[in-house]
PDB file of N, CA and C in Angstrom:
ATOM      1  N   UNK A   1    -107.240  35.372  16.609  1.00  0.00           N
ATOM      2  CA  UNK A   1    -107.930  34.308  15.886  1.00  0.00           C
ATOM      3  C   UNK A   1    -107.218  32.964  16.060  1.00  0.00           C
ATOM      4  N   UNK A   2    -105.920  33.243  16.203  1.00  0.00           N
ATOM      5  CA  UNK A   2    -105.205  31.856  16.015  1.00  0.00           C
ATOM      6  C   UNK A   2    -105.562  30.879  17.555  1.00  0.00           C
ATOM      7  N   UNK A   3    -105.418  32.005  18.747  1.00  0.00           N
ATOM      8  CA  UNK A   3    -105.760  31.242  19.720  1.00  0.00           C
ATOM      9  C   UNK A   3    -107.143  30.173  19.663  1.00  0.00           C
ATOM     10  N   UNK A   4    -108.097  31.108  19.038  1.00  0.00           N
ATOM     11  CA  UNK A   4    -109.591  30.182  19.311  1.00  0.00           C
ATOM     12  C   UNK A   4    -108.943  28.663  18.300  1.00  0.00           C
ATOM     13  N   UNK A   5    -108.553  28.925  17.131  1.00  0.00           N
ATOM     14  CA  UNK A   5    -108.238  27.453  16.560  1.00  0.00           C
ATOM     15  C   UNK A   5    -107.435  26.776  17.706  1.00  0.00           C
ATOM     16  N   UNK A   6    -106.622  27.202  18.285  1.00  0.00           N
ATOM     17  CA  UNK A   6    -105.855  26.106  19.578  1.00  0.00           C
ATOM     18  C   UNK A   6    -106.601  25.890  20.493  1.00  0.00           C
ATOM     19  N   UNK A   7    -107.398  26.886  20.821  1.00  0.00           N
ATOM     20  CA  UNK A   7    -108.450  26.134  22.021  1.00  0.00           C
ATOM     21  C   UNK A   7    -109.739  25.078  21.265  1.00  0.00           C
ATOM     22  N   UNK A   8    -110.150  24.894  19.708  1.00  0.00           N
ATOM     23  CA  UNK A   8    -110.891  24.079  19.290  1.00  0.00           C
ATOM     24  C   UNK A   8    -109.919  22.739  19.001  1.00  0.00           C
ATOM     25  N   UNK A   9    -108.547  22.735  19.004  1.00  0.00           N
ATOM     26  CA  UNK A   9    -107.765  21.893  18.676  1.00  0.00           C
ATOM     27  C   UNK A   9    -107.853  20.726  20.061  1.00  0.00           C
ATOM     28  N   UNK A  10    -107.298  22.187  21.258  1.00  0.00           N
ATOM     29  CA  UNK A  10    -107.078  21.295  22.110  1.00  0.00           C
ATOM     30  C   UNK A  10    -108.641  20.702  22.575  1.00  0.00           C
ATOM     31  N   UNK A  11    -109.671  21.290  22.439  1.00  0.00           N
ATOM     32  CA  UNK A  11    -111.174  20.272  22.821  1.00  0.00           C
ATOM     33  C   UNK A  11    -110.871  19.135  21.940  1.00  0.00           C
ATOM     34  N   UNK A  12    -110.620  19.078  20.976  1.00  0.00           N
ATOM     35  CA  UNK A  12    -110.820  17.966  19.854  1.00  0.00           C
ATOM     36  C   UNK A  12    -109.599  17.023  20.074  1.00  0.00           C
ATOM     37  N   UNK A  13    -108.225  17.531  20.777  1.00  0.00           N
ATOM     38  CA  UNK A  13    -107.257  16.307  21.169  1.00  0.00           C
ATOM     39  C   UNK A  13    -108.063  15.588  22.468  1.00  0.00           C
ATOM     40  N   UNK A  14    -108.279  16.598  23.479  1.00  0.00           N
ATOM     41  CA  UNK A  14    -108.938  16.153  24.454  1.00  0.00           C
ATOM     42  C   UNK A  14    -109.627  15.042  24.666  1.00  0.00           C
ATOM     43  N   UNK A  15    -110.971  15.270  24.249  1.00  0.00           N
ATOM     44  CA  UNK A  15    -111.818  14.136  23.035  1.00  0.00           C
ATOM     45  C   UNK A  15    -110.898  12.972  22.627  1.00  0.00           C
ATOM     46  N   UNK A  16    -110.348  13.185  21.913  1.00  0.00           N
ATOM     47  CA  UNK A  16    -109.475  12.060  21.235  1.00  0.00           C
ATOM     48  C   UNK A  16    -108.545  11.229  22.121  1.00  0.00           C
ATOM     49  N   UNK A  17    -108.180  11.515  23.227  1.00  0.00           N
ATOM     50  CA  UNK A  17    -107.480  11.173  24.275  1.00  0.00           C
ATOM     51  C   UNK A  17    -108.242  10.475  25.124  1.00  0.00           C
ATOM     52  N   UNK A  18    -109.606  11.122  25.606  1.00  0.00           N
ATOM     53  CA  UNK A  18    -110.883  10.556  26.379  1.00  0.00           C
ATOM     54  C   UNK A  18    -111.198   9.377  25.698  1.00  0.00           C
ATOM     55  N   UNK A  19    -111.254   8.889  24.273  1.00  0.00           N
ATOM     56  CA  UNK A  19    -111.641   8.190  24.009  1.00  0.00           C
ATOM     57  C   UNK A  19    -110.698   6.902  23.707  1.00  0.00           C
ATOM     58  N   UNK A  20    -109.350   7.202  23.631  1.00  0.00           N
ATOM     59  CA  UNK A  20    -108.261   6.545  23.624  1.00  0.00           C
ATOM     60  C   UNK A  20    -108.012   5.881  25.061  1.00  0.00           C
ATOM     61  N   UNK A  21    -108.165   6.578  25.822  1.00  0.00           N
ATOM     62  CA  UNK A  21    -107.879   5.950  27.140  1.00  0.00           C
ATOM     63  C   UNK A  21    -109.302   5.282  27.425  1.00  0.00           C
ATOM     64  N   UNK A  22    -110.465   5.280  27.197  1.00  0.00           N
ATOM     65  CA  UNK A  22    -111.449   4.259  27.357  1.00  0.00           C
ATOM     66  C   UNK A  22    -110.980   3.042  26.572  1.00  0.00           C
ATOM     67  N   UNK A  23    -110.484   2.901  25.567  1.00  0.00           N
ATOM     68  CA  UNK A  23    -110.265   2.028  24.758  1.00  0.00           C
ATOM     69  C   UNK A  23    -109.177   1.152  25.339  1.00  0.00           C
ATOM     70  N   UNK A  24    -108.208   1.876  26.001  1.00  0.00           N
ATOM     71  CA  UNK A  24    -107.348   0.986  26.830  1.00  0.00           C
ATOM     72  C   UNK A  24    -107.794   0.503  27.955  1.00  0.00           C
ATOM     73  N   UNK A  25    -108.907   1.295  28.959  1.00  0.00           N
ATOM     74  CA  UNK A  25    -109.292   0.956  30.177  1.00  0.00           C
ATOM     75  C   UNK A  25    -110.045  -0.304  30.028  1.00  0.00           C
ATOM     76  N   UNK A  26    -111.145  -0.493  29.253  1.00  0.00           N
ATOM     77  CA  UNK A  26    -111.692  -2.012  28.461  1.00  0.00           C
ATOM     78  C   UNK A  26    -110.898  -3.109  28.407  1.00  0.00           C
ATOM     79  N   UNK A  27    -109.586  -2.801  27.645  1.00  0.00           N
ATOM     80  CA  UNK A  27    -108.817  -3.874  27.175  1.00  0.00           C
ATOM     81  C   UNK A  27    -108.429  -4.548  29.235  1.00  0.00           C
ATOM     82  N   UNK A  28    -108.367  -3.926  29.873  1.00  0.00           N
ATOM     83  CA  UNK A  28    -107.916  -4.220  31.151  1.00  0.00           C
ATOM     84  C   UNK A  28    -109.586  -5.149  31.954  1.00  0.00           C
ATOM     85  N   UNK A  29    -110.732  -4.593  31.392  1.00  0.00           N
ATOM     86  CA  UNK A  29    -111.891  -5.228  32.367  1.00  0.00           C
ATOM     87  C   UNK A  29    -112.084  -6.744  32.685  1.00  0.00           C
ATOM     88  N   UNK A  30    -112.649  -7.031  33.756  1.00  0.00           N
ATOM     89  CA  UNK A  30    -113.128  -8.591  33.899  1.00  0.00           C
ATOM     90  C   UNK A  30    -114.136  -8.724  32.518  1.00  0.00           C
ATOM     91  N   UNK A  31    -114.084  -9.847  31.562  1.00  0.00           N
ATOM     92  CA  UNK A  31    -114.634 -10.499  30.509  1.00  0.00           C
ATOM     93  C   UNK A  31    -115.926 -10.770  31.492  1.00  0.00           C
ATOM     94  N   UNK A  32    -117.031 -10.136  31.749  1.00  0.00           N
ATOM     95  CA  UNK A  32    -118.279 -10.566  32.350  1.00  0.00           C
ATOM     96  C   UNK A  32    -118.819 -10.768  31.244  1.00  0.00           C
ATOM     97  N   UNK A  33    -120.468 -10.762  30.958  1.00  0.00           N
ATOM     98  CA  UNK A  33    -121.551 -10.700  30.025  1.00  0.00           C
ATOM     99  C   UNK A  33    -121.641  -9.401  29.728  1.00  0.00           C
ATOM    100  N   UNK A  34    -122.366  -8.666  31.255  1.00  0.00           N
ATOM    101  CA  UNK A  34    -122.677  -7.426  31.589  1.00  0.00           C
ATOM    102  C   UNK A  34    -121.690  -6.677  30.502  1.00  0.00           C
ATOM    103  N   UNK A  35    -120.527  -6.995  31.497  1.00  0.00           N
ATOM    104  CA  UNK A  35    -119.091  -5.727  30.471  1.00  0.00           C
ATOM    105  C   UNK A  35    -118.603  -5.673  29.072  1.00  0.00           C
ATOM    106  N   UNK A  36    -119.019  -6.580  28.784  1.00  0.00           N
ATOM    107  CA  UNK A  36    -119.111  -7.237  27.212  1.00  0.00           C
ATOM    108  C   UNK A  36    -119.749  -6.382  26.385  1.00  0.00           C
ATOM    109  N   UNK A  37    -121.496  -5.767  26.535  1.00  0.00           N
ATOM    110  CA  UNK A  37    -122.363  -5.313  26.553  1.00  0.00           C
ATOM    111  C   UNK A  37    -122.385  -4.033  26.423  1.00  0.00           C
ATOM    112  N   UNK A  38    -122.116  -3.617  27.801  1.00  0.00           N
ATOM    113  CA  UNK A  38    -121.597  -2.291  28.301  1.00  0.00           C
ATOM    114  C   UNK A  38    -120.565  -1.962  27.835  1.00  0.00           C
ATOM    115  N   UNK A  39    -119.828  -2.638  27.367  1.00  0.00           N
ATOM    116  CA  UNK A  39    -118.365  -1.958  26.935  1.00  0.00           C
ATOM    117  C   UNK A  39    -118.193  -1.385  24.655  1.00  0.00           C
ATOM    118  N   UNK A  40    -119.297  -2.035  24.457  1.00  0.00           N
ATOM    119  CA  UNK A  40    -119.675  -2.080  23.750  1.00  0.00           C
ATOM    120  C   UNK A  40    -120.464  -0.144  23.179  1.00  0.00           C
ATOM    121  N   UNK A  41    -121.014  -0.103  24.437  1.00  0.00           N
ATOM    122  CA  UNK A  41    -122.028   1.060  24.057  1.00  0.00           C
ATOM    123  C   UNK A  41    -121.311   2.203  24.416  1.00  0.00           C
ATOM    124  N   UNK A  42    -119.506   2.038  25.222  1.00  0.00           N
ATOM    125  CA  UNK A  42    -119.169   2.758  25.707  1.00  0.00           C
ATOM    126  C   UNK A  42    -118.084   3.071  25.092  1.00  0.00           C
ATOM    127  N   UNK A  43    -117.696   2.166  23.856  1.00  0.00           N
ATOM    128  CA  UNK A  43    -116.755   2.291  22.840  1.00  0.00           C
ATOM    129  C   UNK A  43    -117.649   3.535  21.827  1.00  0.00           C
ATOM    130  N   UNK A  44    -118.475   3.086  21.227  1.00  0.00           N
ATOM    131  CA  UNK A  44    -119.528   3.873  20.546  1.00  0.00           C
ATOM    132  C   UNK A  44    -119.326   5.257  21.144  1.00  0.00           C
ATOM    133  N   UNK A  45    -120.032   5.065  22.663  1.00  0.00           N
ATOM    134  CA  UNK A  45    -120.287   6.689  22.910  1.00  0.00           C
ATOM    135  C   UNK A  45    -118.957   7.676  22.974  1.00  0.00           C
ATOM    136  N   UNK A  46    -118.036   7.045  22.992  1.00  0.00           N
ATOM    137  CA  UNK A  46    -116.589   7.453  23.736  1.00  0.00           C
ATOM    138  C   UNK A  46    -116.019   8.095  22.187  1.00  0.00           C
ATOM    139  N   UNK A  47    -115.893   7.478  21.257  1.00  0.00           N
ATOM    140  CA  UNK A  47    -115.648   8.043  20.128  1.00  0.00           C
ATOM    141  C   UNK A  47    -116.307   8.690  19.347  1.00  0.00           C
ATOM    142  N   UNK A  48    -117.648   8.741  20.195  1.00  0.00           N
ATOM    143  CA  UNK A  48    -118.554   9.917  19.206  1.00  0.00           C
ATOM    144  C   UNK A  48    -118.859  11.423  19.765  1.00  0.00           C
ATOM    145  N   UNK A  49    -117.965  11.632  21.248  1.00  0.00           N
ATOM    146  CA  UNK A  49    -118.071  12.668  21.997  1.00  0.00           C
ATOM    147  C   UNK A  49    -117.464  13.434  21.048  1.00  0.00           C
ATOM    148  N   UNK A  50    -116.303  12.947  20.330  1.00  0.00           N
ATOM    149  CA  UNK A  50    -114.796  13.662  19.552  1.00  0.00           C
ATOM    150  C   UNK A  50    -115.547  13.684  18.103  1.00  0.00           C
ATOM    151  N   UNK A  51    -115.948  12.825  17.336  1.00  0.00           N
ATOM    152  CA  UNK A  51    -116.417  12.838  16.471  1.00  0.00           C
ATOM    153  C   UNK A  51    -117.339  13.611  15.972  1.00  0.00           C
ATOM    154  N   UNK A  52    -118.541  13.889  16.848  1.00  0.00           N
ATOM    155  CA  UNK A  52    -119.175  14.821  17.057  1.00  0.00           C
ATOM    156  C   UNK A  52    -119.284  16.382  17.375  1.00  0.00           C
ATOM    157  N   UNK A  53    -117.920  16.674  17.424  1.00  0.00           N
ATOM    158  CA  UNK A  53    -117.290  17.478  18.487  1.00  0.00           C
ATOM    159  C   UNK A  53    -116.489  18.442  17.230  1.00  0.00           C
ATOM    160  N   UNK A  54    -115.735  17.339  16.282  1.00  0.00           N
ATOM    161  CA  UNK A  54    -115.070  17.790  15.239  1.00  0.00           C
ATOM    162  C   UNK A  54    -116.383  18.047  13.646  1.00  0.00           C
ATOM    163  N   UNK A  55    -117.048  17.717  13.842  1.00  0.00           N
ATOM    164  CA  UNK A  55    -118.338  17.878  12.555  1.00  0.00           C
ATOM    165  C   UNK A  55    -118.665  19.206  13.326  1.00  0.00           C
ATOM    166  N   UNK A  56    -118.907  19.511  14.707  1.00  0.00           N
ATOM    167  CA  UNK A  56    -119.536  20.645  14.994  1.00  0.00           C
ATOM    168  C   UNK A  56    -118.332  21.633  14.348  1.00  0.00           C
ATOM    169  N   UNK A  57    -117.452  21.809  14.212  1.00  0.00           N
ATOM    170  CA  UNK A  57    -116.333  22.840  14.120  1.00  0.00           C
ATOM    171  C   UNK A  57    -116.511  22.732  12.805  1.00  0.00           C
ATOM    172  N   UNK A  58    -116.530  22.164  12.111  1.00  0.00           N
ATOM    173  CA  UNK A  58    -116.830  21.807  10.395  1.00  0.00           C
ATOM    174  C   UNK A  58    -118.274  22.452   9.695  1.00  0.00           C
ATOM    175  N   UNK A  59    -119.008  22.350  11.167  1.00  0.00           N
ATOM    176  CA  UNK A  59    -120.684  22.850  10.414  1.00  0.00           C
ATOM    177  C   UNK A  59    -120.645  24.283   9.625  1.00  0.00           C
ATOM    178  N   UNK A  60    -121.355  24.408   8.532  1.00  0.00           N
ATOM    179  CA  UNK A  60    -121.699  25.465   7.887  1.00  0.00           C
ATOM    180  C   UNK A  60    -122.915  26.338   8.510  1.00  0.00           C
ATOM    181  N   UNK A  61    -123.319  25.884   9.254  1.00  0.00           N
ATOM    182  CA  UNK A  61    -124.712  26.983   9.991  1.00  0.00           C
ATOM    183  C   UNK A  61    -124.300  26.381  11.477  1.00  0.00           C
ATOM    184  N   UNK A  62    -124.602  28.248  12.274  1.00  0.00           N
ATOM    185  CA  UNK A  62    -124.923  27.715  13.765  1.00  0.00           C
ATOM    186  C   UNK A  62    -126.009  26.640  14.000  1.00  0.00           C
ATOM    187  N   UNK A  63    -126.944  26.402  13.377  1.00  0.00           N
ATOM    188  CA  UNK A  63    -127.882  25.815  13.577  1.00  0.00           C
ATOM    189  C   UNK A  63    -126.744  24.281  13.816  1.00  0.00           C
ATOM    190  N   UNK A  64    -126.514  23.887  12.840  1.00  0.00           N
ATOM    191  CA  UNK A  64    -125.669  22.457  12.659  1.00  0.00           C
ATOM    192  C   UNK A  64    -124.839  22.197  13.573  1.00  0.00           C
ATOM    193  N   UNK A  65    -123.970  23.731  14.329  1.00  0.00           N
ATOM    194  CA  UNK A  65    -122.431  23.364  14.776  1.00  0.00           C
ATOM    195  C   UNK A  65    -123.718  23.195  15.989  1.00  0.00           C
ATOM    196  N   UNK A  66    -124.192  23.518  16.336  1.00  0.00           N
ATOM    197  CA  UNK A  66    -124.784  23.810  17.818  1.00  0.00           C
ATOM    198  C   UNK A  66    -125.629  21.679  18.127  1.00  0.00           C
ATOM    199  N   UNK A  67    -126.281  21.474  16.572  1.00  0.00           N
ATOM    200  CA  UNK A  67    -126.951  20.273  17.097  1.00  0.00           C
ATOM    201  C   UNK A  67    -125.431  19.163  17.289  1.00  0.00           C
ATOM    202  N   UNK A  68    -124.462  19.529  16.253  1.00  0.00           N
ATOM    203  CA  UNK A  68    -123.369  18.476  16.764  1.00  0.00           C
ATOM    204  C   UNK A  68    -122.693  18.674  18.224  1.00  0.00           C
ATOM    205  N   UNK A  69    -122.792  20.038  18.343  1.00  0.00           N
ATOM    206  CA  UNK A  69    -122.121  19.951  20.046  1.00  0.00           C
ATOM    207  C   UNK A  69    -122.879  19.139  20.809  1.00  0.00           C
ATOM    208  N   UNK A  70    -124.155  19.647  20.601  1.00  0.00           N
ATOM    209  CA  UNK A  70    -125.516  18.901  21.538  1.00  0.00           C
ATOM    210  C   UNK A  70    -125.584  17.249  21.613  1.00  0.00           C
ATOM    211  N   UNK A  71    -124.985  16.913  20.386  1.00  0.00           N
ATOM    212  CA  UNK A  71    -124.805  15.174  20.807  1.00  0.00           C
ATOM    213  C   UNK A  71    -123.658  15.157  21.484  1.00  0.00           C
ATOM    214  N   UNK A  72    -122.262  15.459  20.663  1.00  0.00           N
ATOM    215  CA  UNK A  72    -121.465  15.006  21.386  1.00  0.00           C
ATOM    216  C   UNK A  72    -121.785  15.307  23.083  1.00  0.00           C
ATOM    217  N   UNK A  73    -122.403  16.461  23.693  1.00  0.00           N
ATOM    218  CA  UNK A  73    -122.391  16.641  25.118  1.00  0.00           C
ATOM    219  C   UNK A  73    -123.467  15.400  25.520  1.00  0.00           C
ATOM    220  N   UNK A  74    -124.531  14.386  24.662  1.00  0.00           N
ATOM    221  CA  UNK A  74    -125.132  13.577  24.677  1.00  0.00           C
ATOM    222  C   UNK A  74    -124.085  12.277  25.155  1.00  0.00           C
ATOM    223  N   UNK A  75    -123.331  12.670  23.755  1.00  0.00           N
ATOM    224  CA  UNK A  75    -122.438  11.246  24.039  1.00  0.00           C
ATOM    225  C   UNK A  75    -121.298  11.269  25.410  1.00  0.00           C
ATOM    226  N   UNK A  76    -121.233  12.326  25.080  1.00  0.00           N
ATOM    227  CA  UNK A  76    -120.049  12.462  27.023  1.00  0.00           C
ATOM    228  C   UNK A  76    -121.159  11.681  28.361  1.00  0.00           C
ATOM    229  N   UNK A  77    -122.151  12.112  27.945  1.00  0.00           N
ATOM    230  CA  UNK A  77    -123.191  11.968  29.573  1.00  0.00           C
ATOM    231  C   UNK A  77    -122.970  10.504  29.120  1.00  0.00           C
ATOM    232  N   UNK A  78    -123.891  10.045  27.695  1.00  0.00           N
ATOM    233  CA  UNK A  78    -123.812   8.524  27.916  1.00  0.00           C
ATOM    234  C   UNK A  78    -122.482   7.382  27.995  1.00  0.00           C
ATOM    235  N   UNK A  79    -121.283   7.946  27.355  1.00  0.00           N
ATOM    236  CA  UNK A  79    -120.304   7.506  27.956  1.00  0.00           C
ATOM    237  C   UNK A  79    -120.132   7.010  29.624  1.00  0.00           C
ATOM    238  N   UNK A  80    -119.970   8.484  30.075  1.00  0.00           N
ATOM    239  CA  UNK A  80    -120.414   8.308  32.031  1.00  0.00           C
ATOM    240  C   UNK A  80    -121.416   7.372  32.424  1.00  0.00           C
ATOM    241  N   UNK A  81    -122.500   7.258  31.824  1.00  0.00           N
ATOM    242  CA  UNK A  81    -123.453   6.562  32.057  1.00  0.00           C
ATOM    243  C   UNK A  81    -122.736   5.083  32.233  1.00  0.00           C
ATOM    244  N   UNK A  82    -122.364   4.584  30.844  1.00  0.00           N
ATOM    245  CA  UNK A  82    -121.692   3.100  30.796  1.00  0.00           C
ATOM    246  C   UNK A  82    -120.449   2.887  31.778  1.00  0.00           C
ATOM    247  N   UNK A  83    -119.482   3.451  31.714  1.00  0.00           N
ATOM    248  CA  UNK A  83    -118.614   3.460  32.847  1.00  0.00           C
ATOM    249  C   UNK A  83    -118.639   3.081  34.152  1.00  0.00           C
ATOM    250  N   UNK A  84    -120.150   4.066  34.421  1.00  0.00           N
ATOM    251  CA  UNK A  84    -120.596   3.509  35.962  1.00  0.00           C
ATOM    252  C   UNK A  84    -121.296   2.465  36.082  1.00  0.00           C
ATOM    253  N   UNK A  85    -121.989   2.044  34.776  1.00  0.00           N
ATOM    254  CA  UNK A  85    -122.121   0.394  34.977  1.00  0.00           C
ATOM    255  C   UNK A  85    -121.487  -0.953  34.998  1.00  0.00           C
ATOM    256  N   UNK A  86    -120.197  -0.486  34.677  1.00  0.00           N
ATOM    257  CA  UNK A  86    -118.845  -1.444  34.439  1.00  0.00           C
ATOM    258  C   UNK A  86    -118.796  -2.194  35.847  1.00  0.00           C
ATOM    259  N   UNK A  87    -118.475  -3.619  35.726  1.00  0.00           N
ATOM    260  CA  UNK A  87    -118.127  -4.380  36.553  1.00  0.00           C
ATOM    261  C   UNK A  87    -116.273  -4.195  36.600  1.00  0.00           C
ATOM    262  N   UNK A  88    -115.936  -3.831  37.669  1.00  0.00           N
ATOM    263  CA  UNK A  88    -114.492  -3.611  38.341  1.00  0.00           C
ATOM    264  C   UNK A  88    -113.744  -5.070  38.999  1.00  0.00           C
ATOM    265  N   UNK A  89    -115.173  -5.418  39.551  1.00  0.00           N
ATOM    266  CA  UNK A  89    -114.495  -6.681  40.590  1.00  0.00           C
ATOM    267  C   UNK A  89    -113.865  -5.648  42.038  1.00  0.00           C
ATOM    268  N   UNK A  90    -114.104  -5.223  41.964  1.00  0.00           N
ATOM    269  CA  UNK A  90    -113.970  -4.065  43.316  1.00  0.00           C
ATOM    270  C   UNK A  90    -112.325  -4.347  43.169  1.00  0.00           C
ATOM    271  N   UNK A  91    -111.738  -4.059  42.030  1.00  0.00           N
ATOM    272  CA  UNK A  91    -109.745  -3.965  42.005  1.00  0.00           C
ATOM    273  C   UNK A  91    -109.862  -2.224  42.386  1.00  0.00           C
ATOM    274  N   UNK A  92    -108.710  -1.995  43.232  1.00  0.00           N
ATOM    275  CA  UNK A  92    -108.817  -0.614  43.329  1.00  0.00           C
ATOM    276  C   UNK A  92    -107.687  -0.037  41.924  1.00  0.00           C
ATOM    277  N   UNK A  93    -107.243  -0.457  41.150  1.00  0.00           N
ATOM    278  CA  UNK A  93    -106.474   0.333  40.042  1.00  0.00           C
ATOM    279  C   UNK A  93    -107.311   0.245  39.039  1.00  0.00           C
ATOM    280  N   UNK A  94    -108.507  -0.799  39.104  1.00  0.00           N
ATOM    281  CA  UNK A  94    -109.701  -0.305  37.995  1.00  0.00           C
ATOM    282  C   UNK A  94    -110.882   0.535  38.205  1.00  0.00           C
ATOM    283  N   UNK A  95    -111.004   0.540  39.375  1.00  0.00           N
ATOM    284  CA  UNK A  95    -111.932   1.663  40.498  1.00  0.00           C
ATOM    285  C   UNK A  95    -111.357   2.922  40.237  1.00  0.00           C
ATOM    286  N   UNK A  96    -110.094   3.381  40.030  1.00  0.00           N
ATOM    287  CA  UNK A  96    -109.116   4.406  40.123  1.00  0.00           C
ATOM    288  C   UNK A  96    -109.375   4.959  38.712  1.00  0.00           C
ATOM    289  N   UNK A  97    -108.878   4.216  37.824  1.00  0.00           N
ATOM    290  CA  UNK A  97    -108.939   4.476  36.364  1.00  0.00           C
ATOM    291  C   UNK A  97    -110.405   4.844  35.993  1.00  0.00           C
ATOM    292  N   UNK A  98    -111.146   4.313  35.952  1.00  0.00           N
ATOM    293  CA  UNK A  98    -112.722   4.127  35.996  1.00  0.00           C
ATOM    294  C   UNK A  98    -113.105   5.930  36.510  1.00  0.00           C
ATOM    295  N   UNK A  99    -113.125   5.963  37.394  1.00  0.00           N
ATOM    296  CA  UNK A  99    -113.401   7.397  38.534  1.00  0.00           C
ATOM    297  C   UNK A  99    -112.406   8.006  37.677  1.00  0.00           C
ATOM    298  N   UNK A 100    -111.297   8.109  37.082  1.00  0.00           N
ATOM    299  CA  UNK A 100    -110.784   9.755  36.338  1.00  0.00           C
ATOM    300  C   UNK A 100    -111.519   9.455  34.949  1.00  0.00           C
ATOM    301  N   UNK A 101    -111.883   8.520  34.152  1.00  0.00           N
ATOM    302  CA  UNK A 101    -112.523   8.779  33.495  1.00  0.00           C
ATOM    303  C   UNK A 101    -113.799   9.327  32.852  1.00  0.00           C
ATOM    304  N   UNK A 102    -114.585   8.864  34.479  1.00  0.00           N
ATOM    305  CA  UNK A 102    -116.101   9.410  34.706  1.00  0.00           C
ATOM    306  C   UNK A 102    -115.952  10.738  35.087  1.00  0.00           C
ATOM    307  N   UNK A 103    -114.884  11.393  35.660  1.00  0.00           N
ATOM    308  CA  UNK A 103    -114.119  12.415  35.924  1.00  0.00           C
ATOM    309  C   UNK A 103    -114.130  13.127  34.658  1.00  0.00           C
ATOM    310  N   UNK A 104    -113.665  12.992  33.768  1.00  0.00           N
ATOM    311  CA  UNK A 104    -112.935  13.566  32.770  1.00  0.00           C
ATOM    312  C   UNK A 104    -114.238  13.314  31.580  1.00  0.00           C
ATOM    313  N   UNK A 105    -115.306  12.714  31.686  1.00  0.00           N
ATOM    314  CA  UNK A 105    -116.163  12.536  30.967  1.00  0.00           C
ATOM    315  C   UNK A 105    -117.347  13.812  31.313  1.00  0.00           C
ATOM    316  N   UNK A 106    -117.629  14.033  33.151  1.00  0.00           N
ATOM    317  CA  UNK A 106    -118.130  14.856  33.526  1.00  0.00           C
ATOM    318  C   UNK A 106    -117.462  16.269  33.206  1.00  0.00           C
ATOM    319  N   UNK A 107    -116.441  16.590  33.110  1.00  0.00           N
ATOM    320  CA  UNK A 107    -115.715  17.811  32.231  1.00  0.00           C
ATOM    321  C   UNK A 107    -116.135  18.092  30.846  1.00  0.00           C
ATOM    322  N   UNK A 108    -115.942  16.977  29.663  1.00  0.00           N
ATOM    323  CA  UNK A 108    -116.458  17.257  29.001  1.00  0.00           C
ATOM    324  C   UNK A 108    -117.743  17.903  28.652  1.00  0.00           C
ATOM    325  N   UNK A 109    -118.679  17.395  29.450  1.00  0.00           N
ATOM    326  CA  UNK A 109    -120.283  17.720  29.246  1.00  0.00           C
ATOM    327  C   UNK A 109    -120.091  19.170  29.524  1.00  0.00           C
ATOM    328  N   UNK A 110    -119.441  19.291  30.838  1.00  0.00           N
ATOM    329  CA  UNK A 110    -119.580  20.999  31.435  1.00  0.00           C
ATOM    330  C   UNK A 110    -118.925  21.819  30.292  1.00  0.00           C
ATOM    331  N   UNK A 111    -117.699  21.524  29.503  1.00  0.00           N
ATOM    332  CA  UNK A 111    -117.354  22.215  28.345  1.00  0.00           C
ATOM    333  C   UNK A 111    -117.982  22.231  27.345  1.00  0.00           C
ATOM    334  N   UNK A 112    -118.778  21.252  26.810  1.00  0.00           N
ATOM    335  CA  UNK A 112    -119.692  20.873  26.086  1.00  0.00           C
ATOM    336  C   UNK A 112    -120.788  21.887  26.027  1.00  0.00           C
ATOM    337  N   UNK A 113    -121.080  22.082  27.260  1.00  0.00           N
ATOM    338  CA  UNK A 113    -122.374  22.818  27.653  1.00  0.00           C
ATOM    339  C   UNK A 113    -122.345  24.104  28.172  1.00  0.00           C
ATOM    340  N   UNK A 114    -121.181  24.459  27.984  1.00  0.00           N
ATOM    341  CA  UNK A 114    -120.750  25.966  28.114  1.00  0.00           C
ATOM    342  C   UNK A 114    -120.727  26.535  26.535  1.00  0.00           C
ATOM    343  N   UNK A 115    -120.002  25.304  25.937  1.00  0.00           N
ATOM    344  CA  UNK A 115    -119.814  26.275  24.714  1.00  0.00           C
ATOM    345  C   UNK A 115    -121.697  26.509  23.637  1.00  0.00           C
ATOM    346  N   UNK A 116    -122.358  24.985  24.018  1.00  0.00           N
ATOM    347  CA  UNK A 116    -123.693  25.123  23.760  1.00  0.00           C
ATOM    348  C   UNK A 116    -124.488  26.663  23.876  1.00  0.00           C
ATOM    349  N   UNK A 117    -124.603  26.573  25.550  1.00  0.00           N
ATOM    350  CA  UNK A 117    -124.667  28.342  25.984  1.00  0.00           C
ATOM    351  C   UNK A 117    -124.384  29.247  25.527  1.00  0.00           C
ATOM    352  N   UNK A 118    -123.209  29.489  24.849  1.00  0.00           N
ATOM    353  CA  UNK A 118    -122.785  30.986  24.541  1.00  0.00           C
ATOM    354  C   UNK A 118    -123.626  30.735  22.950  1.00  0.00           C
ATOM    355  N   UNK A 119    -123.287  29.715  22.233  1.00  0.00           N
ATOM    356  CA  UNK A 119    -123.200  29.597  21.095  1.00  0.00           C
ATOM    357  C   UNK A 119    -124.825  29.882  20.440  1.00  0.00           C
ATOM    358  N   UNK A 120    -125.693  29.825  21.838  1.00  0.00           N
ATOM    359  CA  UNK A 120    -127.281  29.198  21.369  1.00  0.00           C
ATOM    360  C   UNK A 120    -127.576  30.877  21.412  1.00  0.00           C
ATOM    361  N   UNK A 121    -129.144  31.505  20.606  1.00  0.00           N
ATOM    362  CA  UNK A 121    -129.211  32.652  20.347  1.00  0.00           C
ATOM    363  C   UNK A 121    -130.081  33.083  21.966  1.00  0.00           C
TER     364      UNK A 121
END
């Protein structure tokens, strides 16, 4: 039993890390309009992958834990989504950073959506 709480721990640091390091990758972007915008919807989605993620582990009915996984795996895709609309300025150490995050955003969903799977009847 104790393991499954460390493997819901470590999804939920995970999360919390994904969304920590978006928060720093921003602070680094070109000040466009666009990224302004975008960075905006990607703060939102980025902290609601985890947020979402931790209410599912909290839910009192499968029904509940299953619709909170189902956003947060919402909010992982739309995270990725904003990311790849980010203006870089073609720097390759923001191109770099950018790509492990869309990286690490596309992980989430697949964990996201594994645990959806088992969990759904």
């Amino acid at each position: 039993m104790a393991e499954g709480n460390n493997k819901q721990y470590d999804l939920e640091e995970r999360t919390y890390e994904f969304a920590r390091e978006v928060r720093e990758f921003v602070k680094i972007l070109p000040r466009t309009v666009s990224n302004l915008e975008d960075v905006k919807q990607l703060i939102r989605a980025s902290g609601s992958v985890g947020a979402n993620y931790i209410e599912a582990n909290e839910s009192l009915s499968k029904r509940d834990f299953l619709m909170h996984a189902k956003i947060s795996r919402k909010e992982a895709k739309e995270s990725r989504y904003f990311l790849r609309l980010l203006n870089t300025s073609g720097k390759s150490d923001l191109e770099s950073k950018r790509t492990a995050l869309i990286q690490e955003s596309t992980e989430l969903m697949n964990i996201l959506g594994a645990i959806i799977r088992k969990s759904e009847p």
